[in-house]
Structures are given as structure tokens and as C-alpha cells.
N, C-alpha and C. Protein backbone atom coordinates (compact mmCIF):
# COMPACT_ATOMS: atom_id res chain seq x y z
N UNK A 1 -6.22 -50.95 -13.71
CA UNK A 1 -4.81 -50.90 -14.09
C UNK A 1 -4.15 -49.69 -13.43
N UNK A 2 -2.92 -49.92 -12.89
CA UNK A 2 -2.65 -48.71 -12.30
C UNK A 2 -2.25 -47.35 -13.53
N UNK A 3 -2.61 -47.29 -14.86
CA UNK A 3 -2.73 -46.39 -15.41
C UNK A 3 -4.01 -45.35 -15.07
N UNK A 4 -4.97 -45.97 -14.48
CA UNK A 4 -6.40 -45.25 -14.16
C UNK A 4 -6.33 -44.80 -12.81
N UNK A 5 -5.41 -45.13 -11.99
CA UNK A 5 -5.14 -44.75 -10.60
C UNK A 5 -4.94 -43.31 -10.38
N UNK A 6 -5.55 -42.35 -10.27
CA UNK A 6 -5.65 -40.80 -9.86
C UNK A 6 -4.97 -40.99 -8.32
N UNK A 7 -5.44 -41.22 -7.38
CA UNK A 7 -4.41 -41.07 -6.16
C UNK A 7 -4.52 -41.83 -5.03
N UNK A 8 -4.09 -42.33 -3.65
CA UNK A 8 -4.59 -43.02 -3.34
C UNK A 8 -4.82 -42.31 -2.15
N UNK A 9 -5.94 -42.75 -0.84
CA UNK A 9 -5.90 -42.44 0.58
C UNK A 9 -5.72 -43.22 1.56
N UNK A 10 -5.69 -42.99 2.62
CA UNK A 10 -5.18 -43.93 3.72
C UNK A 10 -6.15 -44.01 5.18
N UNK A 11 -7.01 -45.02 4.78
CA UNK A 11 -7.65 -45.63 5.87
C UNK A 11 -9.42 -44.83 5.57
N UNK A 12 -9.32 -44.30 4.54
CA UNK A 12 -10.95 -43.91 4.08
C UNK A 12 -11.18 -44.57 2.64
N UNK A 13 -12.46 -44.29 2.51
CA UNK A 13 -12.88 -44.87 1.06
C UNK A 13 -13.07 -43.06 0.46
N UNK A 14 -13.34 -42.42 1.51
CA UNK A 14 -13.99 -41.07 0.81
C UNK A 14 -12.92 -39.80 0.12
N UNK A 15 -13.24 -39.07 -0.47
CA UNK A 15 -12.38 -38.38 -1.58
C UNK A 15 -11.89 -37.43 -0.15
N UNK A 16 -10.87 -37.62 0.50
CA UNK A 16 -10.46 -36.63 1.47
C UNK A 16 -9.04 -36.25 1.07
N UNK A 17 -8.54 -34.87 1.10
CA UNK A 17 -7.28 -34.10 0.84
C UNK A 17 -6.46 -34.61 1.76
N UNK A 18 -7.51 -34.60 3.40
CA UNK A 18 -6.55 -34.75 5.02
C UNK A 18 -5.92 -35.73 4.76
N UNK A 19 -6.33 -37.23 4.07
CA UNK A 19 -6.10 -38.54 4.24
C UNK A 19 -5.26 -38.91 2.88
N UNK A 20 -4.48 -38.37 2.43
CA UNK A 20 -4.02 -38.82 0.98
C UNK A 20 -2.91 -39.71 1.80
N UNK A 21 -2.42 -40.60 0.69
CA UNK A 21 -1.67 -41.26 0.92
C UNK A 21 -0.10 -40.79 1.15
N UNK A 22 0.63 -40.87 2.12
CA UNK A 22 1.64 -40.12 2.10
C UNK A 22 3.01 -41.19 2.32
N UNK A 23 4.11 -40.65 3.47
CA UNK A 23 4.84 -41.63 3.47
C UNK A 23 4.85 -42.47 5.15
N UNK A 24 3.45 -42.36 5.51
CA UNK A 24 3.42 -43.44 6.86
C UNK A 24 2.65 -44.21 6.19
N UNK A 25 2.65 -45.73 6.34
CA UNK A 25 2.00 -46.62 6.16
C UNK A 25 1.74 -47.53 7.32
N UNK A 26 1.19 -48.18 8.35
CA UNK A 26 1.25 -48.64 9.39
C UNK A 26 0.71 -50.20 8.70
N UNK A 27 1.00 -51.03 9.68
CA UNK A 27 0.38 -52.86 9.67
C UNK A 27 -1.05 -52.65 9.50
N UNK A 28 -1.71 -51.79 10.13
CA UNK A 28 -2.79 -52.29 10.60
C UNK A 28 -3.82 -50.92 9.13
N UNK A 29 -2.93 -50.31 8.60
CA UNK A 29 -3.78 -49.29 7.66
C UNK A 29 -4.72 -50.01 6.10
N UNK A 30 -5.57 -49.40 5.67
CA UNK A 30 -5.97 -49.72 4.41
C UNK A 30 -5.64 -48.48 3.43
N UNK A 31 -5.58 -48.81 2.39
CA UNK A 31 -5.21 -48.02 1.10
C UNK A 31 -6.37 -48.13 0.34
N UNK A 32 -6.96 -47.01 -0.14
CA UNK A 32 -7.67 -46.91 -1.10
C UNK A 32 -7.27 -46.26 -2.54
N UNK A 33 -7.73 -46.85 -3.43
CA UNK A 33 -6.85 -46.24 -4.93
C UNK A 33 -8.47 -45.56 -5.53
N UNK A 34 -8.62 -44.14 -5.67
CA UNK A 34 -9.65 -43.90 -6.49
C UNK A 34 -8.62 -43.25 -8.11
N UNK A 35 -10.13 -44.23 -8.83
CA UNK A 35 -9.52 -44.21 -10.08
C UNK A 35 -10.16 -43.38 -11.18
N UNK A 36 -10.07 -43.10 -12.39
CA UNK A 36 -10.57 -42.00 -13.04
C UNK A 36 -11.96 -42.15 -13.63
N UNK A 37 -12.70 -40.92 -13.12
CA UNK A 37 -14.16 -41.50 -13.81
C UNK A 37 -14.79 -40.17 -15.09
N UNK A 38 -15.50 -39.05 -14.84
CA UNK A 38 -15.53 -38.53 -15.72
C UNK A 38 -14.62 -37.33 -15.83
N UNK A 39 -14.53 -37.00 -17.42
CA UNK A 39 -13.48 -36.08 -18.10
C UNK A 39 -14.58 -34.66 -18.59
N UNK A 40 -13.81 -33.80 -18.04
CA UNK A 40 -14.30 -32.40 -18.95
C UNK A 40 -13.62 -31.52 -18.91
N UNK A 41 -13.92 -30.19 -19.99
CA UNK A 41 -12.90 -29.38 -20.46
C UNK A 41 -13.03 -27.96 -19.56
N UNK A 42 -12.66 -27.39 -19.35
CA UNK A 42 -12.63 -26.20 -18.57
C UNK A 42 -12.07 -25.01 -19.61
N UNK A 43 -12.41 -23.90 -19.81
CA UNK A 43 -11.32 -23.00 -20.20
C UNK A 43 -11.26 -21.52 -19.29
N UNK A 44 -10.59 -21.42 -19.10
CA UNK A 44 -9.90 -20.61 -17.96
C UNK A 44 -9.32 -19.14 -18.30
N UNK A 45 -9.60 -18.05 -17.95
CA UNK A 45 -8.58 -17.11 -18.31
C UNK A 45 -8.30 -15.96 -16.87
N UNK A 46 -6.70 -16.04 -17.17
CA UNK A 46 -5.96 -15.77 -16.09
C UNK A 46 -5.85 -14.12 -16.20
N UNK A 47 -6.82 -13.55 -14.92
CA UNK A 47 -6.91 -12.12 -14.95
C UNK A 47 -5.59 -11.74 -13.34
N UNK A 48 -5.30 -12.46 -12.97
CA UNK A 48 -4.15 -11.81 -11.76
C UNK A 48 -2.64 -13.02 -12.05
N UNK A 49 -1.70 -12.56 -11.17
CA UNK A 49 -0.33 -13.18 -11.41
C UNK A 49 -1.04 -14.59 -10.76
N UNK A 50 -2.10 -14.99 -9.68
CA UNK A 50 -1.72 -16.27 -9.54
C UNK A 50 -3.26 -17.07 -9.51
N UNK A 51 -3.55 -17.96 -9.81
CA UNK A 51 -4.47 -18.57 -9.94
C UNK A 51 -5.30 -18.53 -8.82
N UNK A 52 -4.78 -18.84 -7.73
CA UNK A 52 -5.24 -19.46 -6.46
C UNK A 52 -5.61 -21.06 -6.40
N UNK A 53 -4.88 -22.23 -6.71
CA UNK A 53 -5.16 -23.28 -7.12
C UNK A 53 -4.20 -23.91 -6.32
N UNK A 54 -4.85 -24.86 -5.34
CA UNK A 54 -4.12 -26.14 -4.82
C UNK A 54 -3.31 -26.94 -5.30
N UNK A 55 -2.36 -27.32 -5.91
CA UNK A 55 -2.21 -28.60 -7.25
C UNK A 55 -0.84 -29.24 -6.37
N UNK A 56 -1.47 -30.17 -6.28
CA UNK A 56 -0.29 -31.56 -5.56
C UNK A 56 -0.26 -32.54 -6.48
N UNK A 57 0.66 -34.21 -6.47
CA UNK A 57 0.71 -34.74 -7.54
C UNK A 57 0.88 -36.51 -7.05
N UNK A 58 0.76 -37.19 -7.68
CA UNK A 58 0.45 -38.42 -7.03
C UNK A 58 1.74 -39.55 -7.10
N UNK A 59 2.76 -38.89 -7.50
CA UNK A 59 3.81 -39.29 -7.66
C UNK A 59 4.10 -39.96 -8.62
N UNK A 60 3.26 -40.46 -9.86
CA UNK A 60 3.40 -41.52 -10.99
C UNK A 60 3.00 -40.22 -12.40
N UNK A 61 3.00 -38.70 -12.10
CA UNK A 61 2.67 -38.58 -13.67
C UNK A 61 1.73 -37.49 -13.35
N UNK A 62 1.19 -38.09 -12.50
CA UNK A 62 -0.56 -37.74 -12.73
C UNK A 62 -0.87 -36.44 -11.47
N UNK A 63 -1.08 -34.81 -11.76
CA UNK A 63 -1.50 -33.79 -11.15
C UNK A 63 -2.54 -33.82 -10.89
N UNK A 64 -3.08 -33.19 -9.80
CA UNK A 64 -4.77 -32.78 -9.49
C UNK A 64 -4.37 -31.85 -8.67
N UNK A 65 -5.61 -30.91 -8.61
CA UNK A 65 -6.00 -29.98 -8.07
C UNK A 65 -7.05 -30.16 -6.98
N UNK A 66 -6.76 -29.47 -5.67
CA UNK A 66 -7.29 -29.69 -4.52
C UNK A 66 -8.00 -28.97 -4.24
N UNK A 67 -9.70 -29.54 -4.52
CA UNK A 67 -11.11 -28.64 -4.40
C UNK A 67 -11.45 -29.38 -3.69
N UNK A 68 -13.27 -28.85 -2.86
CA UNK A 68 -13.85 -29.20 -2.73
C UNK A 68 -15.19 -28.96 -3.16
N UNK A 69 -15.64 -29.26 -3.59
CA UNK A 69 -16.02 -30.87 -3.70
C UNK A 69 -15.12 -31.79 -4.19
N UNK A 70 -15.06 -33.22 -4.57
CA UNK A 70 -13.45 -33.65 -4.54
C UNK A 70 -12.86 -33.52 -6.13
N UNK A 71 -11.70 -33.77 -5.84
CA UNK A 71 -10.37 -32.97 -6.40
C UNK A 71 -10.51 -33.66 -8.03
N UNK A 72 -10.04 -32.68 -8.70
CA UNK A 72 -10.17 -32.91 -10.33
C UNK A 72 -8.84 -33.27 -10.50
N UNK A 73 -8.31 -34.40 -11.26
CA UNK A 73 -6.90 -34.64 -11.89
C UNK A 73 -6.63 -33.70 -12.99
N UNK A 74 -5.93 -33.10 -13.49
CA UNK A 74 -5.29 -32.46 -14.56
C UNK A 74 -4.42 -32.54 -14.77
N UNK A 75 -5.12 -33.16 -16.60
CA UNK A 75 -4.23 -34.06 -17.45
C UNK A 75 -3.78 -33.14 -18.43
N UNK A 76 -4.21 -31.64 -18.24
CA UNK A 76 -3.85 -30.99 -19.72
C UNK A 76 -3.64 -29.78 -19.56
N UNK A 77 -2.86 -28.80 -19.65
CA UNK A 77 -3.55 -27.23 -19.22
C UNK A 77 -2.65 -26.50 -20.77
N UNK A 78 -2.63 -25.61 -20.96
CA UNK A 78 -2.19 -25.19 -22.09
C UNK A 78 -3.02 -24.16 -22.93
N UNK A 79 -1.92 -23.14 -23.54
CA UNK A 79 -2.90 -22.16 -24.70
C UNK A 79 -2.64 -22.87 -26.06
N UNK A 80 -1.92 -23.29 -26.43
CA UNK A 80 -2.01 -24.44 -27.55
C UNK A 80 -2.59 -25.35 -27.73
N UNK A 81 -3.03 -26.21 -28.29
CA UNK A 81 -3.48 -27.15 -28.63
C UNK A 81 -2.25 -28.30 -28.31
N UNK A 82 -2.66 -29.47 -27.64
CA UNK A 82 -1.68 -30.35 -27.44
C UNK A 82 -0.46 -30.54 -26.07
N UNK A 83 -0.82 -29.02 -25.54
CA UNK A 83 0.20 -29.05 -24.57
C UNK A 83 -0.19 -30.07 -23.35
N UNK A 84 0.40 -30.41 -22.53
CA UNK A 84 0.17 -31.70 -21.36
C UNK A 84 0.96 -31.68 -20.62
N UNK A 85 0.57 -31.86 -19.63
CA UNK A 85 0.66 -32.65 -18.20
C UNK A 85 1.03 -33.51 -17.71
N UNK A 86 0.61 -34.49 -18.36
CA UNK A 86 1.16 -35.58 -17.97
C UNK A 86 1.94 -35.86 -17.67
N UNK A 87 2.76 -36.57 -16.83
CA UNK A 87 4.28 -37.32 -16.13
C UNK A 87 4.64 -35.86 -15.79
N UNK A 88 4.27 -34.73 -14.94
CA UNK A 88 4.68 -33.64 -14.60
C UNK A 88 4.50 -33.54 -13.29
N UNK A 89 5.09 -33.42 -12.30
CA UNK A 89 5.36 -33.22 -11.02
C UNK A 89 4.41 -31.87 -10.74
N UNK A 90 3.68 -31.80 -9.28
CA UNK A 90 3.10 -30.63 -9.43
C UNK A 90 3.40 -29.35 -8.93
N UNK A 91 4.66 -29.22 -8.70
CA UNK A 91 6.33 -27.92 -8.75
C UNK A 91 6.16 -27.55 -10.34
N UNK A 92 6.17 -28.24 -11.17
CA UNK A 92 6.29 -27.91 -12.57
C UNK A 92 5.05 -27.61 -13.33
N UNK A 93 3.75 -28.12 -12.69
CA UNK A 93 2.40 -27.78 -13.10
C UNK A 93 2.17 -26.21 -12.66
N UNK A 94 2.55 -25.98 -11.27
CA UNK A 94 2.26 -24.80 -11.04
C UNK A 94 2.85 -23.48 -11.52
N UNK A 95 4.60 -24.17 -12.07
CA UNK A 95 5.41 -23.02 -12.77
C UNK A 95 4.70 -23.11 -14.01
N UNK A 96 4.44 -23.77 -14.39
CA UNK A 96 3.68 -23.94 -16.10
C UNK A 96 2.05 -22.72 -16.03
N UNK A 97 1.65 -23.41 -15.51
CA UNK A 97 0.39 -22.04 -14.81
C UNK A 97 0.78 -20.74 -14.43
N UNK A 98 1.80 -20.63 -13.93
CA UNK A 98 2.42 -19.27 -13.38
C UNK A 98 3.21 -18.36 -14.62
N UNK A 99 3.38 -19.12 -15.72
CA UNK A 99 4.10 -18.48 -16.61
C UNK A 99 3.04 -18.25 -17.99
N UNK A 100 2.06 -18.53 -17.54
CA UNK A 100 0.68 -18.10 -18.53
C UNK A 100 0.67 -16.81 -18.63
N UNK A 101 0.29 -16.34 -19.59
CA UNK A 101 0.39 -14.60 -19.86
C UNK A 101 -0.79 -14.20 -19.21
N UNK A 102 -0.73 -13.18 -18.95
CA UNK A 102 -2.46 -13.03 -18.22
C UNK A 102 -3.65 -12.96 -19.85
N UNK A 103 -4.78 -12.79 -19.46
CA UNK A 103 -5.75 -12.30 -20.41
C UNK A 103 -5.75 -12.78 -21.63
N UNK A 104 -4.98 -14.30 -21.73
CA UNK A 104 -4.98 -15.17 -22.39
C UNK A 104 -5.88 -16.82 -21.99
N UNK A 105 -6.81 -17.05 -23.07
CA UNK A 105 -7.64 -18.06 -22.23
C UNK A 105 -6.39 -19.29 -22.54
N UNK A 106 -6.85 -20.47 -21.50
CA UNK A 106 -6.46 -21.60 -21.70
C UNK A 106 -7.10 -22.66 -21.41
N UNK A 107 -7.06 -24.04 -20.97
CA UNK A 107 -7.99 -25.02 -21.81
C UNK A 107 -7.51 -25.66 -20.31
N UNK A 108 -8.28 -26.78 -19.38
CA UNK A 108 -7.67 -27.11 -18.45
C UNK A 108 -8.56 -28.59 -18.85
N UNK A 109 -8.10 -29.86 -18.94
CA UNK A 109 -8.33 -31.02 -19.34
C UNK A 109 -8.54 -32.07 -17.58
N UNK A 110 -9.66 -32.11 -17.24
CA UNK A 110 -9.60 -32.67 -15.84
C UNK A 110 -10.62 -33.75 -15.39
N UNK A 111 -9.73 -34.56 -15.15
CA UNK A 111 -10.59 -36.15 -14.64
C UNK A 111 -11.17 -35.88 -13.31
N UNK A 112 -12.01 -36.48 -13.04
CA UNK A 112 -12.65 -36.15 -11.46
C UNK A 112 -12.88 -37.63 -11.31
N UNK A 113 -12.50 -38.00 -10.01
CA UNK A 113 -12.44 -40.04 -9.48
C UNK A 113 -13.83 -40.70 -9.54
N UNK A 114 -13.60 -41.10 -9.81
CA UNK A 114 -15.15 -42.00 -10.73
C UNK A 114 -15.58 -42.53 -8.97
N UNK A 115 -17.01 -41.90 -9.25
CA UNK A 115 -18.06 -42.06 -7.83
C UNK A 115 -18.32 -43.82 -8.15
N UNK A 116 -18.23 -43.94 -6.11
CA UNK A 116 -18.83 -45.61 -6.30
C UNK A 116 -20.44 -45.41 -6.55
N UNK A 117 -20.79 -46.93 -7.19
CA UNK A 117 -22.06 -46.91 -7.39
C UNK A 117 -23.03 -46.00 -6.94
């Protein structure tokens, strides 16, 4: 369902940053949609003004962060309980991270694209 759709790439099957799907599409290209596989919690505490964290966004909602090994979605970040992500552009994920107090932990909620078989 495209609710499970984390992001898509263009002309690989493999979790690549280079190849995300952008705005060329050609006749002759394939699209791959990797979709969400396992979830875990992270908690984090912010000792300088900036994280150092990649975070781009897939255009439907859904943030991830650009590692390697491949890229974790984040669905949650917050010092409260309850705060989210979701449907957040990732301009607004990163001001949301940037306005964390330092030396305060927080909780980072992140899907990683479910490996083929």
C-alpha cells in the first residue's frame, strides 16, 4: 500500500542515496518503491548546536535520514512523549532537531526498508 512506501529509486533495486527518485523520469527508466521493514527506538542526546544528520523527505509525509548503511525513515523524534513526524517535510524535521535544547535526551522512532529475501 503506498502507506508502507519509505522512498523510491530510479533504475536500481539497491538502497542507494545517488539514485533516489527525483524529478527526471525517462521512457526507458524503472522505479523501485522500498517499503518499511524493521522499527527501532534510538535515544539520542544532543551535546553540540547541530546534529550532523542528512535528513531529506519523500515527498508524501514520510522523513529519513541519509546513512550508510541504508537510510532509516524517521517517524518520530521528540523529548515528549507523542511528538511526530509524520506528514513533515524534511526543512521542518531539521528545524525541529535544531531547536532541541542541548543535554536533553530525545527518542528518535526509525523504520529501516525491509531487506529482500
Amino acid at each position: 500500500s503506498p502507506g508502507q512506501i519509505l522512498f523510491c529509486t530510479l533504475n536500481t533495486h539497491k538502497v542507494d542515496m545517488q539514485k533516489l527518485l527525483g524529478g527526471q523520469i525517462g521512457l526507458e527508466d524503472f522505479i523501485f518503491a522500498h517499503v518499511r521493514g524493521e522499527t527501532k527506538e534510538v535515544e539520542v542526546t544532543k551535546t553540540e548546536d547541530a546534529l550532523g544528520l542528512t535528513i531529506t523527505d519523500n515527498g508524501a509525509g514520510y522523513a529519513f535520514i541519509k546513512v550508510n548503511p541504508p537510510p532509516w525513515g524517521c517517524h518520530g523524534a521528540g523529548g515528549s512523549p507523542g511528538d511526530s513526524i509524520v506528514g513533515c517535510r524534511h526543512y521542518e524535521v531539521a528545524r525541529m532537531l535544531r531547536e532541541l535544547p542541548r543535554a536533553q535526551p530525545f527518542t528518535l522512532r526509525l523504520v529501516q526498508p525491509k531487506k529482500a529475501f
